[in-house]
N, C-alpha and C. Protein backbone atom coordinates (compact mmCIF):
# COMPACT_ATOMS: atom_id res chain seq x y z
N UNK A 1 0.86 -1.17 0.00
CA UNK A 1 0.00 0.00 0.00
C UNK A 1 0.91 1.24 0.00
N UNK A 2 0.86 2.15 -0.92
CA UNK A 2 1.82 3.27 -1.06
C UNK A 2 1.30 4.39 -0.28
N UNK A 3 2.02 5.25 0.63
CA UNK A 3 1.10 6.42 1.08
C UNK A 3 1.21 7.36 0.66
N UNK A 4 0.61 8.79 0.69
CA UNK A 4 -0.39 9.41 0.14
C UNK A 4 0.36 10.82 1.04
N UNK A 5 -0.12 11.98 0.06
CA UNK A 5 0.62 13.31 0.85
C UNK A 5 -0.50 14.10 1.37
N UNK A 6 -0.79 14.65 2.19
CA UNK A 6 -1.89 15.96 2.22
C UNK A 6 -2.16 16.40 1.94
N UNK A 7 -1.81 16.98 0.38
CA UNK A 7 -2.36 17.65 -0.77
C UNK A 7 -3.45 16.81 -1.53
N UNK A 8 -2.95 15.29 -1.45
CA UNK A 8 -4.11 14.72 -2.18
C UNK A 8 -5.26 14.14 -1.62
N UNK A 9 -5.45 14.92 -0.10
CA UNK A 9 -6.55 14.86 0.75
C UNK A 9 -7.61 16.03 0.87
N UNK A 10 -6.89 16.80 0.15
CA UNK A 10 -7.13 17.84 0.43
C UNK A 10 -9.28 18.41 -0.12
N UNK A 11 -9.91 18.87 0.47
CA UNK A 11 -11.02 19.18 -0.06
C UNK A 11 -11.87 20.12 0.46
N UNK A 12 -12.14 21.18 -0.27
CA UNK A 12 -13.02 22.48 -0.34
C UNK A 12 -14.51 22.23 -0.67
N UNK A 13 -15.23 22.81 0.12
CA UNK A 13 -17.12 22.72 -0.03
C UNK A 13 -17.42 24.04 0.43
N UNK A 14 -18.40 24.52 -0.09
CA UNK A 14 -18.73 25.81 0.11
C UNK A 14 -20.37 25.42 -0.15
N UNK A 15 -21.39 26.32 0.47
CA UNK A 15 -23.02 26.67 0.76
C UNK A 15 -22.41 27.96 1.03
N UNK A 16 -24.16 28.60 0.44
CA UNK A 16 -24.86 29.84 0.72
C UNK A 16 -25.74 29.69 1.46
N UNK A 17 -25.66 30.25 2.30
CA UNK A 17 -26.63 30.20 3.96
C UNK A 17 -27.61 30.91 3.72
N UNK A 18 -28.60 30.05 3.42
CA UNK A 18 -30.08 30.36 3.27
C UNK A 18 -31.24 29.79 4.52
N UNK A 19 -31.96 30.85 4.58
CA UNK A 19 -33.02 31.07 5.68
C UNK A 19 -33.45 29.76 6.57
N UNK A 20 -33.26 28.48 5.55
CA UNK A 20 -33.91 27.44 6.28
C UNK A 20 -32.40 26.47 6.95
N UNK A 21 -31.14 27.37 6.91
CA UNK A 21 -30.03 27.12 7.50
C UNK A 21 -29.77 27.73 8.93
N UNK A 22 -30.51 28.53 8.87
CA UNK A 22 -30.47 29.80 10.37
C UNK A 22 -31.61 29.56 11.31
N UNK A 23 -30.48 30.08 12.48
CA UNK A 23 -31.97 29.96 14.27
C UNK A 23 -32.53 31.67 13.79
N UNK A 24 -33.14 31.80 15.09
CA UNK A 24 -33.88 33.08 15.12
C UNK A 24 -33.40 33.90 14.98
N UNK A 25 -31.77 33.98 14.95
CA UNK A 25 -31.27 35.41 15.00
C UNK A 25 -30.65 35.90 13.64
N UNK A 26 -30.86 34.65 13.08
CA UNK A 26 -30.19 34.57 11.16
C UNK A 26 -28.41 34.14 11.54
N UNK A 27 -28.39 33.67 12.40
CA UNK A 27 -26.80 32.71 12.17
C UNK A 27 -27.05 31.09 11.75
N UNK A 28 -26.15 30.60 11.36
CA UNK A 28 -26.11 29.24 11.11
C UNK A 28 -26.46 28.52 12.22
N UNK A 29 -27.01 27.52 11.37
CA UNK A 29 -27.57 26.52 13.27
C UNK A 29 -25.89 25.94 13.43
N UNK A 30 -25.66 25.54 14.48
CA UNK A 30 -24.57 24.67 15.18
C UNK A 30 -24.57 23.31 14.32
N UNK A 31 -25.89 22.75 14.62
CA UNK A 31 -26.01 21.67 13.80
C UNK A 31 -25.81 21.10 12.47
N UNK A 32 -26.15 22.13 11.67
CA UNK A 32 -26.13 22.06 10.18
C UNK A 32 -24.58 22.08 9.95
N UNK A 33 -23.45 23.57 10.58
CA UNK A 33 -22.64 23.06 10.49
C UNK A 33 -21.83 21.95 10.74
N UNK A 34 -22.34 21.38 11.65
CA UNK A 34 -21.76 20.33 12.20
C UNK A 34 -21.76 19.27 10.86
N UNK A 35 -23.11 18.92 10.71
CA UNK A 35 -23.75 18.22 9.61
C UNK A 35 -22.50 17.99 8.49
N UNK A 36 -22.55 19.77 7.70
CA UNK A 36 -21.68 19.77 6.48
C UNK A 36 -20.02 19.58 6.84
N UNK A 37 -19.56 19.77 7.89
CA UNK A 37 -18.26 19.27 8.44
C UNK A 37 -17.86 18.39 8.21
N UNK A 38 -18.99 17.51 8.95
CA UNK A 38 -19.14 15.71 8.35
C UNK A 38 -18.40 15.46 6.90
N UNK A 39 -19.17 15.96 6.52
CA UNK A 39 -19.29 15.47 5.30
C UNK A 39 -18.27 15.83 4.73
N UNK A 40 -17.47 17.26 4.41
CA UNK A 40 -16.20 17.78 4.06
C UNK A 40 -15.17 16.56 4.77
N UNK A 41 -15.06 16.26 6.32
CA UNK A 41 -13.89 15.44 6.43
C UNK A 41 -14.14 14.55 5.89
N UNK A 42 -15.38 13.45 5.59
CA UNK A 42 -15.62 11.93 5.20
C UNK A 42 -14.78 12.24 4.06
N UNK A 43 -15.23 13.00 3.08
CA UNK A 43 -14.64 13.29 1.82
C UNK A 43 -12.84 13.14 1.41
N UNK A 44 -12.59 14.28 2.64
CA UNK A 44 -10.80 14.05 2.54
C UNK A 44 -10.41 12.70 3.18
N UNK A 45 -11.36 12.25 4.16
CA UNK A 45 -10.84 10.76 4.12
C UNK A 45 -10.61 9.81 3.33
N UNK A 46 -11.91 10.09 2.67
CA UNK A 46 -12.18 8.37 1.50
C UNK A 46 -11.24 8.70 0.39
N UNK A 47 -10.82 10.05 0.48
CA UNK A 47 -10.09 10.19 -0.79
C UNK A 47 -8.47 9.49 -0.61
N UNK A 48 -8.03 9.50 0.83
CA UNK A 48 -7.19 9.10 1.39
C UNK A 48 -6.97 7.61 1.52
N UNK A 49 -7.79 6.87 1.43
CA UNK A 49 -7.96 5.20 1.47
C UNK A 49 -8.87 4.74 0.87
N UNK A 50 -9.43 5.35 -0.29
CA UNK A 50 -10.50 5.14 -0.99
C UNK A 50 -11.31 3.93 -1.25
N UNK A 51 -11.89 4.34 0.17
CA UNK A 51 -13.17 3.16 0.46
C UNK A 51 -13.81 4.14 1.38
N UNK A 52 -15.12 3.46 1.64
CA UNK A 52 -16.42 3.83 3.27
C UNK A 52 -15.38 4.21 3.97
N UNK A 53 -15.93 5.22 4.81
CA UNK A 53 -15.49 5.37 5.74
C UNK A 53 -16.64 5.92 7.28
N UNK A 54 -16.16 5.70 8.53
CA UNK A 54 -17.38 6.45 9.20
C UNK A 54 -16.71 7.16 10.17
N UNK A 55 -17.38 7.97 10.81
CA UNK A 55 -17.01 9.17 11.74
C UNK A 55 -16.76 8.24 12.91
N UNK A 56 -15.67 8.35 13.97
CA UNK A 56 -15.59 7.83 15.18
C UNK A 56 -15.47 9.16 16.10
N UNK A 57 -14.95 9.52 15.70
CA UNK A 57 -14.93 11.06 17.19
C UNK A 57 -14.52 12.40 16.26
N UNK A 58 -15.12 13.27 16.84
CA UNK A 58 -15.66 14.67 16.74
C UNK A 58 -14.90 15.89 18.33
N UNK A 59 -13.54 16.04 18.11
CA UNK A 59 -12.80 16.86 18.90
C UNK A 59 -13.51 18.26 19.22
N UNK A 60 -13.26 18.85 20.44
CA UNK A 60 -14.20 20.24 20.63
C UNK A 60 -14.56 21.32 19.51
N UNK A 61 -15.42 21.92 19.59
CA UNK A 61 -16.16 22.32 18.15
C UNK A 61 -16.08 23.55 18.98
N UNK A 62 -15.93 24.87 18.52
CA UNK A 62 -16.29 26.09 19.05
C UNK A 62 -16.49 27.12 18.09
N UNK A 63 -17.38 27.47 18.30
CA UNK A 63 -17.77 28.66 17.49
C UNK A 63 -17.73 30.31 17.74
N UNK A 64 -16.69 30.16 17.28
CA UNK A 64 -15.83 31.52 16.99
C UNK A 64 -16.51 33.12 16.83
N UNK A 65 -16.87 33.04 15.39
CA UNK A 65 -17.48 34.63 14.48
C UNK A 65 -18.71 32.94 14.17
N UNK A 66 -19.97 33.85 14.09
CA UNK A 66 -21.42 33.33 13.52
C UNK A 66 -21.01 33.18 11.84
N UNK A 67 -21.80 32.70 11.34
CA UNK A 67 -21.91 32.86 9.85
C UNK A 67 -23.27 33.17 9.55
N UNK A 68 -23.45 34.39 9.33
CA UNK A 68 -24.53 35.09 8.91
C UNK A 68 -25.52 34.69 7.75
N UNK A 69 -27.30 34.87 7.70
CA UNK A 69 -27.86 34.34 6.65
C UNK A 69 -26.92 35.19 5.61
N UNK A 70 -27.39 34.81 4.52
CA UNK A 70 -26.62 35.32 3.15
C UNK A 70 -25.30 34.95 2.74
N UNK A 71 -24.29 34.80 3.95
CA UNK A 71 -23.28 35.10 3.99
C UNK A 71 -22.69 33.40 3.02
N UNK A 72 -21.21 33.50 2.60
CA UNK A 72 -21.01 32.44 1.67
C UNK A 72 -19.87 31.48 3.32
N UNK A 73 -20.31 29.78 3.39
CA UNK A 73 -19.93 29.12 4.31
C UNK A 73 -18.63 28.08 3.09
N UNK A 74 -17.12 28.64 3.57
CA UNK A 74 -16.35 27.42 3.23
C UNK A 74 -15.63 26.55 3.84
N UNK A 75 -15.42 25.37 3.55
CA UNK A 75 -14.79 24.37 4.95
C UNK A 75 -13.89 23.96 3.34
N UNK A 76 -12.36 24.21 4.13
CA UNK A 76 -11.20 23.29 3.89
C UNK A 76 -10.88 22.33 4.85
N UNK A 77 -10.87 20.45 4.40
CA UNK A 77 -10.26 19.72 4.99
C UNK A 77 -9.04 18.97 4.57
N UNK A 78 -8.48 18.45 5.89
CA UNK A 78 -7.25 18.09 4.66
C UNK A 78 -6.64 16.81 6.30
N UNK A 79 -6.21 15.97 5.55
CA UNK A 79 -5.91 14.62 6.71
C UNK A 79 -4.37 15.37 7.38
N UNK A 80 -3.82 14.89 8.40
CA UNK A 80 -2.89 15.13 9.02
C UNK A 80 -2.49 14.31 9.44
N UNK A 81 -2.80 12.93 9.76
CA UNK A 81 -2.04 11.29 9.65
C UNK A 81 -2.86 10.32 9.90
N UNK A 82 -2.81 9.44 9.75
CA UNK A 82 -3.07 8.16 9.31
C UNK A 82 -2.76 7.03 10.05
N UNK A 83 -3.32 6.65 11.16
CA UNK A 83 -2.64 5.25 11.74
C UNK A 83 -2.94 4.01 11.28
N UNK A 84 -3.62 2.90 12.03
CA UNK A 84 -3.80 1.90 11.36
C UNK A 84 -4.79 1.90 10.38
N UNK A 85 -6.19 2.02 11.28
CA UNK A 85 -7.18 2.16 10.12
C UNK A 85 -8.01 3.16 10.66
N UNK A 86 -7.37 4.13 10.83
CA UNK A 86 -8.63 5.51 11.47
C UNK A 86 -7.06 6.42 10.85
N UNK A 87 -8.20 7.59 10.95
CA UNK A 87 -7.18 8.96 10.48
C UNK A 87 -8.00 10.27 10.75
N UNK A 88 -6.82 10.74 10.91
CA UNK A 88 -7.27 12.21 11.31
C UNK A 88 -7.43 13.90 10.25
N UNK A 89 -8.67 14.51 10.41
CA UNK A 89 -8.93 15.44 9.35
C UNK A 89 -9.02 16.29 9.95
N UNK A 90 -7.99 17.61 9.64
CA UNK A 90 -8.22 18.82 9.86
C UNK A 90 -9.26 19.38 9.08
N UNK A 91 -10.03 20.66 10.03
CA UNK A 91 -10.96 21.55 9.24
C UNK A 91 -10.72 22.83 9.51
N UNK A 92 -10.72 23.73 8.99
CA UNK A 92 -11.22 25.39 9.05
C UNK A 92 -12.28 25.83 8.77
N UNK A 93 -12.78 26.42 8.95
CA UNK A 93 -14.39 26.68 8.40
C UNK A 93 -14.82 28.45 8.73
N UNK A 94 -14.41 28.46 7.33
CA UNK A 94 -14.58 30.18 6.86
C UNK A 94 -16.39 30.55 6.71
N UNK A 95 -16.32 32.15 6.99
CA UNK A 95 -17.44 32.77 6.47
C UNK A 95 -17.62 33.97 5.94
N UNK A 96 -17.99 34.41 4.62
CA UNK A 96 -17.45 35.05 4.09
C UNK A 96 -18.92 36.41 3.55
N UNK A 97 -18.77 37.66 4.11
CA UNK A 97 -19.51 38.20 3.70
C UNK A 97 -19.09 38.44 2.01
N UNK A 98 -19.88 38.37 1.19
CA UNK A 98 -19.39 38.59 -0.09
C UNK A 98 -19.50 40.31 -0.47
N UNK A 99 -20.51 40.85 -0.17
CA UNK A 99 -20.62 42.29 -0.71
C UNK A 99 -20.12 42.91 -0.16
N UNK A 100 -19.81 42.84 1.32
CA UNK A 100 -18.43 43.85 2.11
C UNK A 100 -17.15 43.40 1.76
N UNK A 101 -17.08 42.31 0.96
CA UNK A 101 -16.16 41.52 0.67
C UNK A 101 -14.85 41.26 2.20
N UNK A 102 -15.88 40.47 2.96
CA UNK A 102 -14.90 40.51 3.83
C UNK A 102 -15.12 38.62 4.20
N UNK A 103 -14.12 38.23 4.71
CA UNK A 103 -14.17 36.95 5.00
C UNK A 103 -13.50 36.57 6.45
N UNK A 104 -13.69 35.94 7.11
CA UNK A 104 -13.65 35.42 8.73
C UNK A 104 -13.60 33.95 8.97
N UNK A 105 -12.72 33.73 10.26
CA UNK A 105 -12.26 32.31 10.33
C UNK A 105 -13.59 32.16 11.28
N UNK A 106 -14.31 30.80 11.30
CA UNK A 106 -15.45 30.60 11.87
C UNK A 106 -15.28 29.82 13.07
N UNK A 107 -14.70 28.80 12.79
CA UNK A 107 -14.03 27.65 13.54
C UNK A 107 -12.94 27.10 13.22
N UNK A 108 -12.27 25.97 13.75
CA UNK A 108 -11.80 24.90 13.08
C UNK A 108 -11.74 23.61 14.24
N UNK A 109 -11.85 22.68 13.45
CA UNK A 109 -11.64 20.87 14.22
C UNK A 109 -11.19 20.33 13.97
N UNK A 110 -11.00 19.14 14.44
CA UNK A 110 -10.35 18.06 14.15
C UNK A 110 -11.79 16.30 14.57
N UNK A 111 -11.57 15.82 12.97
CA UNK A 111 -12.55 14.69 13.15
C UNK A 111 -11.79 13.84 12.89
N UNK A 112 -12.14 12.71 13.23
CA UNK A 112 -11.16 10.97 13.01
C UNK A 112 -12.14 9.98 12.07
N UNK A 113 -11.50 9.20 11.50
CA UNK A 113 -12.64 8.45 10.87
C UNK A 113 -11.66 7.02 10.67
N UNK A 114 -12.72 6.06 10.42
CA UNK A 114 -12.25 4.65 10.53
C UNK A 114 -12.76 4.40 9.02
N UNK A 115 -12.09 3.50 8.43
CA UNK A 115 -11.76 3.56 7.06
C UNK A 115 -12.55 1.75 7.07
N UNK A 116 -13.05 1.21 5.89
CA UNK A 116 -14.35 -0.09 6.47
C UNK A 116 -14.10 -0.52 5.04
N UNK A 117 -14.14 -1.97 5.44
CA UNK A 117 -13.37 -3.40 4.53
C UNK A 117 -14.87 -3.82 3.54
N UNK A 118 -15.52 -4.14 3.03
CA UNK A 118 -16.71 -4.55 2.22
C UNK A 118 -17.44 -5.26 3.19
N UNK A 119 -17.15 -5.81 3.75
CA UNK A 119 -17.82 -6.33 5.29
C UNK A 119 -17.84 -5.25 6.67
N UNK A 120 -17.78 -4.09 6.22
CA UNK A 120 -17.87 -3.23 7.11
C UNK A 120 -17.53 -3.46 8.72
N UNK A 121 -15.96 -3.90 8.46
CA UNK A 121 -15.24 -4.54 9.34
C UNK A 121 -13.78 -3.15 9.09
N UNK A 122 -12.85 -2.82 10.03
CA UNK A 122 -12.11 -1.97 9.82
C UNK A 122 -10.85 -2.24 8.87
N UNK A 123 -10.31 -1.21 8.33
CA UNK A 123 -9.16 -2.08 7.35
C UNK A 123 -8.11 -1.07 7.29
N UNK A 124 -6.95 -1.24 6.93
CA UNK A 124 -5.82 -1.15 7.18
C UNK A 124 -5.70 0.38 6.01
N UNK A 125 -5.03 1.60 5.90
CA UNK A 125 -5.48 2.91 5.37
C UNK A 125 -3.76 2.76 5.17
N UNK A 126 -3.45 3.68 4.25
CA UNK A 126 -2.01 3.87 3.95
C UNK A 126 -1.95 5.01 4.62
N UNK A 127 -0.61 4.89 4.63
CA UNK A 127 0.39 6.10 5.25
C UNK A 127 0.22 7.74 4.72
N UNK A 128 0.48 8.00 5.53
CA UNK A 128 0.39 9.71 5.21
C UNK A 128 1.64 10.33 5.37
N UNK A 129 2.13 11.04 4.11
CA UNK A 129 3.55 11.44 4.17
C UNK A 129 3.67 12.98 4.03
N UNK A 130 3.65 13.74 5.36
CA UNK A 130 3.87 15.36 4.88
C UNK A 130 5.03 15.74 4.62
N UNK A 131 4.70 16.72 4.02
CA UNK A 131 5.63 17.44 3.51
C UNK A 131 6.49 18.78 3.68
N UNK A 132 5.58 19.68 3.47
CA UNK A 132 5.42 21.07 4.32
C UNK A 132 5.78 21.13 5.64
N UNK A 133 6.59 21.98 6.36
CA UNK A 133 6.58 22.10 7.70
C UNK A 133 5.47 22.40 8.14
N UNK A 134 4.50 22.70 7.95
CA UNK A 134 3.03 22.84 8.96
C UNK A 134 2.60 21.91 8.49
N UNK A 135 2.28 20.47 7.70
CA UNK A 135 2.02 19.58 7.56
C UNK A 135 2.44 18.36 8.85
N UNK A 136 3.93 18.84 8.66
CA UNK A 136 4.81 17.81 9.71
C UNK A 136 5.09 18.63 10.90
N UNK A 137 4.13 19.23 11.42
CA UNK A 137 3.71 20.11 12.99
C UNK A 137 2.42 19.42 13.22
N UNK A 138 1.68 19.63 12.26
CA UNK A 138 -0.01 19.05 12.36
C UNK A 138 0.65 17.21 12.31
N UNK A 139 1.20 16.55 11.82
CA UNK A 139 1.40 14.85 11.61
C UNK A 139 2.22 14.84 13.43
N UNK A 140 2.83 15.48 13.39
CA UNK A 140 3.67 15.04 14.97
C UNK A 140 2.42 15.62 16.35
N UNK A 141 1.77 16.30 15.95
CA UNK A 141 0.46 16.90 16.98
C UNK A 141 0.06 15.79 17.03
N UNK A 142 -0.78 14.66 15.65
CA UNK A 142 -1.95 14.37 15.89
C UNK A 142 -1.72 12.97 16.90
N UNK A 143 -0.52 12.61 17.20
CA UNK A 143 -0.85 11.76 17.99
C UNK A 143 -0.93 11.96 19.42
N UNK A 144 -0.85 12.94 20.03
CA UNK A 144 -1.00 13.67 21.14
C UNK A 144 -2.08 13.61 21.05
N UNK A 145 -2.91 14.21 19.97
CA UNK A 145 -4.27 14.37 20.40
C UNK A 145 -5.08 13.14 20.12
N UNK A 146 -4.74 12.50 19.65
CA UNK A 146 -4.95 10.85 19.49
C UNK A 146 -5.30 10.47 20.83
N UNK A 147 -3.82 10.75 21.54
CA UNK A 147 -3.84 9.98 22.96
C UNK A 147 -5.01 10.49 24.04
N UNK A 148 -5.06 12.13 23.69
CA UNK A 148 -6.37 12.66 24.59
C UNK A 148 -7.76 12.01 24.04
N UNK A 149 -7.92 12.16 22.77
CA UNK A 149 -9.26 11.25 22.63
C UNK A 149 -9.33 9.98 22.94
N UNK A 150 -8.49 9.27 23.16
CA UNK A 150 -8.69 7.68 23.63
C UNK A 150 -8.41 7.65 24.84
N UNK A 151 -8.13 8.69 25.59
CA UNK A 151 -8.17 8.33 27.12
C UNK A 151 -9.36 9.10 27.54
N UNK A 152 -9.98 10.36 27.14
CA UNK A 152 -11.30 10.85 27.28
C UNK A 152 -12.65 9.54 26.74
N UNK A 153 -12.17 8.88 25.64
CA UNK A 153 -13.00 7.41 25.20
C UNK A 153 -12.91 6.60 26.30
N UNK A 154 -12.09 6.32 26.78
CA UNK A 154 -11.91 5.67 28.11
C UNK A 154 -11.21 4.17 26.81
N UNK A 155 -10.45 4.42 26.15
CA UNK A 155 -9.92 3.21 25.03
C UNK A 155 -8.67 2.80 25.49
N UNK A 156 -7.95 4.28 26.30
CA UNK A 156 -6.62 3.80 26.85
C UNK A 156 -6.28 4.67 28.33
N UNK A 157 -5.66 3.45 28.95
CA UNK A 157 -5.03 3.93 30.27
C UNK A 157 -4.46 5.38 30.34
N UNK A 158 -4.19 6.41 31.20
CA UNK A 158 -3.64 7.32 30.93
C UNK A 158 -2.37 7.23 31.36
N UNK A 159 -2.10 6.18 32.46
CA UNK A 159 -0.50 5.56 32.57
C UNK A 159 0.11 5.17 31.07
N UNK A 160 -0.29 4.87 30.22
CA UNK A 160 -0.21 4.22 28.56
C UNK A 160 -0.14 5.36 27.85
N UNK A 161 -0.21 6.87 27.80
CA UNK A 161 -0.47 7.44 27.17
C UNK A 161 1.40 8.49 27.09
N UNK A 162 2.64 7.90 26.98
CA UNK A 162 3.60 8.32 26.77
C UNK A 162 4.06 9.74 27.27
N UNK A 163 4.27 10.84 26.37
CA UNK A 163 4.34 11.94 26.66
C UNK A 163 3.49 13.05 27.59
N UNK A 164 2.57 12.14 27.25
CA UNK A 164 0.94 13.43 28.05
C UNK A 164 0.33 12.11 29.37
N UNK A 165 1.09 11.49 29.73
CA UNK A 165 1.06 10.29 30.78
C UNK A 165 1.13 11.87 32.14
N UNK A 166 1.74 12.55 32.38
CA UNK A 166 2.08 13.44 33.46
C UNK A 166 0.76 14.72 33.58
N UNK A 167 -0.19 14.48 32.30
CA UNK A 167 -1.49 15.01 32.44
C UNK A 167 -2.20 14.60 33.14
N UNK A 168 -2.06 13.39 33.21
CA UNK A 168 -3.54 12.82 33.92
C UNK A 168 -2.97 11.79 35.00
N UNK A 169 -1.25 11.54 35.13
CA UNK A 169 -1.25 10.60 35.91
C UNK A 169 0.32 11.15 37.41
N UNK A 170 -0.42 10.99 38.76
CA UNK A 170 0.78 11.86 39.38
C UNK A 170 1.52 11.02 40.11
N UNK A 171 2.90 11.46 39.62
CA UNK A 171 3.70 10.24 40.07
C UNK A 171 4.45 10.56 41.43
């Protein structure tokens, strides 16, 4: 299995935030973004191990600047590494007034996804090779934050958890 760079994970989606996208005050629901997030990382995933893939965890979400009705919503995702058979997708998620021509960072996350064999059994994802120095800042992060989501999962000991073992464990 040959691996794969971050550029060729890479994937842009953009909506126009229309009325039946907004709460009462005309911002985006939480939800919806959440929704299209989804879907932007599934995308840079499958493109990454190109097969199914499904969402396993969803890292803190915060919402920054609103995205206003009218206003134009873009999400860049792009993977940042790859373990066995789950991997990790960065997001940003812009909002962009178009006629003031002004544009604003909205959020950004981090989602994981598990990559699924024709028997929708887990399967083995190739390697991820960065390149870029902020590529290989984001690839040496993500297993740190690996280790916080699987010890917040309750998947691993926090004595087991190497470097960030002195977070949660007092010796």
């Amino acid at each position: 299995m040959q691996g794969k760079h971050p550029q060729d994970t890479y994937n842009i989606m953009s909506e126009l935030i229309l009325p039946n996208d907004t709460n009462t005050l005309g911002n985006l629901m939480g939800g919806r973004l959440m929704h299209w997030m989804d879907i932007a990382a599934a995308i840079s995933a499958m493109k990454h191990c190109n097969c199914p893939v499904v969402t396993a965890s969803v890292d803190n979400v915060s919402f920054n600047n609103p995205i206003k009705l009218g206003n134009l919503l873009t999400i860049e995702a792009k993977l940042t590494r790859s373990f066995n058979t789950s991997m990790e997708v960065y997001l940003k998620v812009w909002g962009e007034d178009l006629s003031a021509q002004y544009k604003y960072v909205s959020n950004e996350a981090y989602l994981t996804f598990v990559a699924l064999d024709p028997n929708g059994r887990p399967r083995k994802v190739p390697e991820l090779l960065p390149q870029t120095d902020d590529e290989k800042k984001m690839y040496d992060g993500a297993l740190r934050r690996r280790q916080v989501r699987l010890i917040l999962g309750g998947k691993m000991k926090p004595e087991d958890a190497g470097e960030l073992r002195a977070l949660f464990v007092k010796d």
